[in-house]
C-alpha atoms as a PDB file:
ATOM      1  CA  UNK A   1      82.369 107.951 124.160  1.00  0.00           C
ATOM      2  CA  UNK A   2      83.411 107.355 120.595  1.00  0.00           C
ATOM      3  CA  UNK A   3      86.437 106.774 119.055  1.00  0.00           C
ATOM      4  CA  UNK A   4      86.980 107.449 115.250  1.00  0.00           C
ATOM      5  CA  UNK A   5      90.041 104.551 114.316  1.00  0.00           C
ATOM      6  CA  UNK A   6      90.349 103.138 110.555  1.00  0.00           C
ATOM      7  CA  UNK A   7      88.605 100.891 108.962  1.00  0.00           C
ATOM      8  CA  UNK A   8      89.451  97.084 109.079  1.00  0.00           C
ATOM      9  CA  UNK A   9      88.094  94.206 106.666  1.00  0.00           C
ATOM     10  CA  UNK A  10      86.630  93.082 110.200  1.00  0.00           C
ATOM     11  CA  UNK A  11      84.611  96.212 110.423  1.00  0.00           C
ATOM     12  CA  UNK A  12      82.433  95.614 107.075  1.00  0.00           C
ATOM     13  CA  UNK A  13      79.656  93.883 108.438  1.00  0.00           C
ATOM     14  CA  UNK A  14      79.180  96.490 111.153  1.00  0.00           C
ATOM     15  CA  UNK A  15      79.680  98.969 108.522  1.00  0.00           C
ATOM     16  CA  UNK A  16      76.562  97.097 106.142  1.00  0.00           C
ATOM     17  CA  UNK A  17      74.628  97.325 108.753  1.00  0.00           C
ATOM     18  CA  UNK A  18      74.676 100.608 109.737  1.00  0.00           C
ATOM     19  CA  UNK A  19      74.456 101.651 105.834  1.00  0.00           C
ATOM     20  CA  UNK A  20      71.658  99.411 105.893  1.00  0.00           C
ATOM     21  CA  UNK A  21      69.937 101.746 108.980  1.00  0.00           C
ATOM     22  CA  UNK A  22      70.857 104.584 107.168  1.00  0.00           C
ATOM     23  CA  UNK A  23      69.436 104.000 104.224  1.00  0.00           C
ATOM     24  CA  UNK A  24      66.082 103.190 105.634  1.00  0.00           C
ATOM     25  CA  UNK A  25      66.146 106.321 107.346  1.00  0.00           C
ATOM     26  CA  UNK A  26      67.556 108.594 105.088  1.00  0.00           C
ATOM     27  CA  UNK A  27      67.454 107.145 101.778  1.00  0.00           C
ATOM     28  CA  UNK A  28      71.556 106.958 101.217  1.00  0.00           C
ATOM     29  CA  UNK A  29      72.639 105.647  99.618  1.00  0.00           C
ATOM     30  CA  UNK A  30      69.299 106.260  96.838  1.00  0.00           C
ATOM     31  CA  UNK A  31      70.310 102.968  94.998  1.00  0.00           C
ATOM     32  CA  UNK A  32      71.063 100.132  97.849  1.00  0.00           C
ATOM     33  CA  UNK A  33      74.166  98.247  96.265  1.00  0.00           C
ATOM     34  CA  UNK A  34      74.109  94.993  95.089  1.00  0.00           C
ATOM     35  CA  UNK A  35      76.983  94.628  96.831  1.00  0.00           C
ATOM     36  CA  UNK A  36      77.244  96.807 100.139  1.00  0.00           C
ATOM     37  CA  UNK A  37      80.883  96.002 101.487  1.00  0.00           C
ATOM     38  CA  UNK A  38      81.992  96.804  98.063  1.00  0.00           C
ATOM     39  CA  UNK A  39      80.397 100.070  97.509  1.00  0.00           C
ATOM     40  CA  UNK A  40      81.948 100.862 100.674  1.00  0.00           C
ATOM     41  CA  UNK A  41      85.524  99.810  99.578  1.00  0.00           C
ATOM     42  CA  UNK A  42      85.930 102.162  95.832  1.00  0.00           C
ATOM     43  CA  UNK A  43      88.572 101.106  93.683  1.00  0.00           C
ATOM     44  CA  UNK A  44      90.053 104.346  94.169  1.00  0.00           C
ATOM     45  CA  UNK A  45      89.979 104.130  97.724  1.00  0.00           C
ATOM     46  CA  UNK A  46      92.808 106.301  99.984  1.00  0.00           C
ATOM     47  CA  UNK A  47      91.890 105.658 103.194  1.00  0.00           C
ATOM     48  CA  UNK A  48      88.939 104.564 105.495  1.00  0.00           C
ATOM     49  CA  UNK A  49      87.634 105.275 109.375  1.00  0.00           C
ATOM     50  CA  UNK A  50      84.842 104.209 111.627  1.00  0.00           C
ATOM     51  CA  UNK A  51      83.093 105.452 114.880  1.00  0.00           C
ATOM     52  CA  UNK A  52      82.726 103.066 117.201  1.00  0.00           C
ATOM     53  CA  UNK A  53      80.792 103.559 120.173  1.00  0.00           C
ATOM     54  CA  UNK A  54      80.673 100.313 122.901  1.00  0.00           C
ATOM     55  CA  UNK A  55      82.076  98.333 120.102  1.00  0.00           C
ATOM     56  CA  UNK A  56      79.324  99.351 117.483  1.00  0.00           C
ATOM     57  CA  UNK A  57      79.630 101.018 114.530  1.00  0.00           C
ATOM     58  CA  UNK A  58      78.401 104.288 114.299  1.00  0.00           C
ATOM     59  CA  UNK A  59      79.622 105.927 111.606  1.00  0.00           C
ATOM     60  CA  UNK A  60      81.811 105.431 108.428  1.00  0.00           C
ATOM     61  CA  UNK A  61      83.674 107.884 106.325  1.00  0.00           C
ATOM     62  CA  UNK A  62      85.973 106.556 103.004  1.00  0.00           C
ATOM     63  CA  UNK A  63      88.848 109.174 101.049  1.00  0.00           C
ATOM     64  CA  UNK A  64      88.794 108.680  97.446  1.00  0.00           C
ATOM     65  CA  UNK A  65      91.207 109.740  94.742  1.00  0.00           C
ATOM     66  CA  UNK A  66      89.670 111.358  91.741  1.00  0.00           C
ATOM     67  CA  UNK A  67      92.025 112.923  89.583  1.00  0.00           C
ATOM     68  CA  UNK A  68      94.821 113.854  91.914  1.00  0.00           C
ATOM     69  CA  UNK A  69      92.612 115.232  94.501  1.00  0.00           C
ATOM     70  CA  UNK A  70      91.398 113.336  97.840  1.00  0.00           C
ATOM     71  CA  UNK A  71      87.713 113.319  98.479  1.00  0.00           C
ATOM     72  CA  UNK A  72      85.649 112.760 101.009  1.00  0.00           C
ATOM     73  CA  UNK A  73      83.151 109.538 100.295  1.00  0.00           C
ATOM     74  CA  UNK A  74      80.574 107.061 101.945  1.00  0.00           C
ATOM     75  CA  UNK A  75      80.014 109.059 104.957  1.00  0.00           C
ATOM     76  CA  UNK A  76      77.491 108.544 106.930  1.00  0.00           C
ATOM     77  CA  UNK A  77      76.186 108.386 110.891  1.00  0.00           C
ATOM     78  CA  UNK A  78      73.721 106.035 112.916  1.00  0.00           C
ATOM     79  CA  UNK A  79      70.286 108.013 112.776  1.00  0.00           C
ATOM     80  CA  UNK A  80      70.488 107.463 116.916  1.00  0.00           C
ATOM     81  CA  UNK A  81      73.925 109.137 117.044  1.00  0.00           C
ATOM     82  CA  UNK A  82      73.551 111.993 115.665  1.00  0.00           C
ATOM     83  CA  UNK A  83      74.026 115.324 117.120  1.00  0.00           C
ATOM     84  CA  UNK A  84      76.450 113.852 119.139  1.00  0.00           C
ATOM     85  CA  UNK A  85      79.526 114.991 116.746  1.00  0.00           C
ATOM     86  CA  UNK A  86      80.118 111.270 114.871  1.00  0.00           C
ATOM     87  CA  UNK A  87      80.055 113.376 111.545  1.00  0.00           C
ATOM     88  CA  UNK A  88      82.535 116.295 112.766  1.00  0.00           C
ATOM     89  CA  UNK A  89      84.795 112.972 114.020  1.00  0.00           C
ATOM     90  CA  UNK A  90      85.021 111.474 110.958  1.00  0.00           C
ATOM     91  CA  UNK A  91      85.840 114.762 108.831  1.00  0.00           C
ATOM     92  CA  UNK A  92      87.961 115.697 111.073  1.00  0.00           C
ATOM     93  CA  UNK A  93      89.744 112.441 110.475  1.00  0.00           C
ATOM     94  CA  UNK A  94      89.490 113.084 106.690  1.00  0.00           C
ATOM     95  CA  UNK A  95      90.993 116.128 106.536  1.00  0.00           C
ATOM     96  CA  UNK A  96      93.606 114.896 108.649  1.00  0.00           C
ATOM     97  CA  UNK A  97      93.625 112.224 105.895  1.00  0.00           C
ATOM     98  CA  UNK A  98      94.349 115.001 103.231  1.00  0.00           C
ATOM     99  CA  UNK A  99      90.792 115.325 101.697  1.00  0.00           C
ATOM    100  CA  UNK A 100      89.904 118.062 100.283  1.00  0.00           C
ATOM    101  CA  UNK A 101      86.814 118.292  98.706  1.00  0.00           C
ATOM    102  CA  UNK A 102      83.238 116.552  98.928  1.00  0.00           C
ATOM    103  CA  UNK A 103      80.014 116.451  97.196  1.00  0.00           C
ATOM    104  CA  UNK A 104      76.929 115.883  98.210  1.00  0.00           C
ATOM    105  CA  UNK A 105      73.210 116.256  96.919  1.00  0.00           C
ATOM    106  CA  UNK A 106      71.036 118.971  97.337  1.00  0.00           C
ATOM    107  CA  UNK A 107      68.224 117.964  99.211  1.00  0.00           C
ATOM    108  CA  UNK A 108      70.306 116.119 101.548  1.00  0.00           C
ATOM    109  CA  UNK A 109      69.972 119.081 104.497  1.00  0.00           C
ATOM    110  CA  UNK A 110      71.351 117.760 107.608  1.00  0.00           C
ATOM    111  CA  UNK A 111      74.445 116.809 105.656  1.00  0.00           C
ATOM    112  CA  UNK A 112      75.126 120.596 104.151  1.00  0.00           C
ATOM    113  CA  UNK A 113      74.323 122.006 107.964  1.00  0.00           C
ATOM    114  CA  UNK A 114      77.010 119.868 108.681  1.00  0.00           C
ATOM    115  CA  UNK A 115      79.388 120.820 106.124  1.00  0.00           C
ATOM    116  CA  UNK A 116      79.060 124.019 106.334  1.00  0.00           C
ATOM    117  CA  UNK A 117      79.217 124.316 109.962  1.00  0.00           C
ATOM    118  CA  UNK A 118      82.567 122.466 110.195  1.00  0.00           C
ATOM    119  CA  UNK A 119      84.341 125.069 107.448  1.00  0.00           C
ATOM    120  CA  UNK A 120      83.399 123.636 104.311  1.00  0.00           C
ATOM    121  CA  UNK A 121      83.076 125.651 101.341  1.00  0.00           C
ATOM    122  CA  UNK A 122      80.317 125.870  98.725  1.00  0.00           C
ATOM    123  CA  UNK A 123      82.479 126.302  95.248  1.00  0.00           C
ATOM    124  CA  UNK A 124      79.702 124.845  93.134  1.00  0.00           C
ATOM    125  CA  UNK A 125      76.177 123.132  91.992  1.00  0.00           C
ATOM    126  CA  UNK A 126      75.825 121.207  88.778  1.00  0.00           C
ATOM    127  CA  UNK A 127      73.517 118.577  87.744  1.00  0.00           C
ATOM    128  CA  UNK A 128      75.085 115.040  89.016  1.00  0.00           C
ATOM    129  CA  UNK A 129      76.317 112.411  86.333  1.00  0.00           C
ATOM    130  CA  UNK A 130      74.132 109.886  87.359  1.00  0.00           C
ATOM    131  CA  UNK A 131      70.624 110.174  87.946  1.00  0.00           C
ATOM    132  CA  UNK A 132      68.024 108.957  90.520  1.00  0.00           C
ATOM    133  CA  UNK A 133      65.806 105.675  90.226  1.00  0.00           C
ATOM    134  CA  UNK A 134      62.870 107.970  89.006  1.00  0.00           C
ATOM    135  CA  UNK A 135      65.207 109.029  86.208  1.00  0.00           C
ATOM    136  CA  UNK A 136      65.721 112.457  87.557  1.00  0.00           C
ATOM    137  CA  UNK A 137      69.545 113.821  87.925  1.00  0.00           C
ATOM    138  CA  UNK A 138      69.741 115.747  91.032  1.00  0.00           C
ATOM    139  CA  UNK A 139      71.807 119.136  91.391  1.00  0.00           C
ATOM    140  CA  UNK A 140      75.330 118.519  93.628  1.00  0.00           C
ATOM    141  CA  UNK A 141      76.888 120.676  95.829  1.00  0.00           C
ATOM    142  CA  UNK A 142      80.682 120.691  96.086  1.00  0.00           C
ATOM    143  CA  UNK A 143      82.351 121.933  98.668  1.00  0.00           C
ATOM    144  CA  UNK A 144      86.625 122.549  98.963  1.00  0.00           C
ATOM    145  CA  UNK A 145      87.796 122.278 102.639  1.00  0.00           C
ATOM    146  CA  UNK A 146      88.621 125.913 103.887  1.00  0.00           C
ATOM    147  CA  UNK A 147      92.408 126.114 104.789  1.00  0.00           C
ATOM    148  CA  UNK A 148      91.736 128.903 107.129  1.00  0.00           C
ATOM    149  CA  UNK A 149      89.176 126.959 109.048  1.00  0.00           C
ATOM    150  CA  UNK A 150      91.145 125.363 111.937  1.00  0.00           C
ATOM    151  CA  UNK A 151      87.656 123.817 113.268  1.00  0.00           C
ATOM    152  CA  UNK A 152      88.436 120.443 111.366  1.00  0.00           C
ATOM    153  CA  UNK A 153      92.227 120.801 111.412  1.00  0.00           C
END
């Protein structure tokens, strides 16, 4: 079973090294960070959970503050635990949080069937502000957390 709890200064190496699985897999994050347990921790952080399944880390999920409005950040899921509903866990637990919104790039599939199947909303696509090793700027897609969606909630 796993349990979704928040995030302790404890948890970061657990955390770097499931980042580190996931981005071997998956390519997230594109740029690895020079340093990981810092990427993980933003400046503007509000609030951070973990998965844990048999005292592992599994998954990771971070709220952020930009502007007056919480977002979700850093979220990510074990490649062997997925499909067994880490990633609805942990935005459940960040909505309960208060986030509100999320972004996410648009080639990044399994993470928009995921969105999108727990209530999130598609409100826009724009070019992101940073751009991609190869120089290219991918398109975003931001999504706003559907108050009439009670599947998170």
């Amino acid at each position: 079973m796993v349990s979704v709890r928040p995030r302790t200064a404890a948890d970061l190496p657990g955390c770097v090294a499931t980042l580190c699985e996931v981005h071997e897999s998956d390519d997230y994050p594109h740029r690895w960070p020079h340093d990981p347990a810092g990427w993980l921790t933003p400046e503007n952080t509000a609030a951070a959970w973990v998965a844990e399944h048999e005292n592992r880390i599994v998954g990771h999920v971070v709220i952020v503050d930009r502007v007056g409005a919480l977002w979700v950040s850093r979220l990510f899921v074990r490649p062997q635990h997925r499909g067994s509903l880490v990633g609805d866990s942990l935005l459940r637990q960040a909505r309960i949080g208060g986030a509100s919104m999320l972004d996410v790039i648009e080639y990044s599939t399994k993470a928009i069937e995921l969105y999108e199947r727990t209530g999130w909303t598609l409100v826009d696509r724009r070019p992101a502000e940073w751009t991609m090793s190869d120089g290219r700027r991918p398109v975003e897609r931001i999504y706003c957390a559907d108050p009439r969606s009670n599947r998170l909630a």
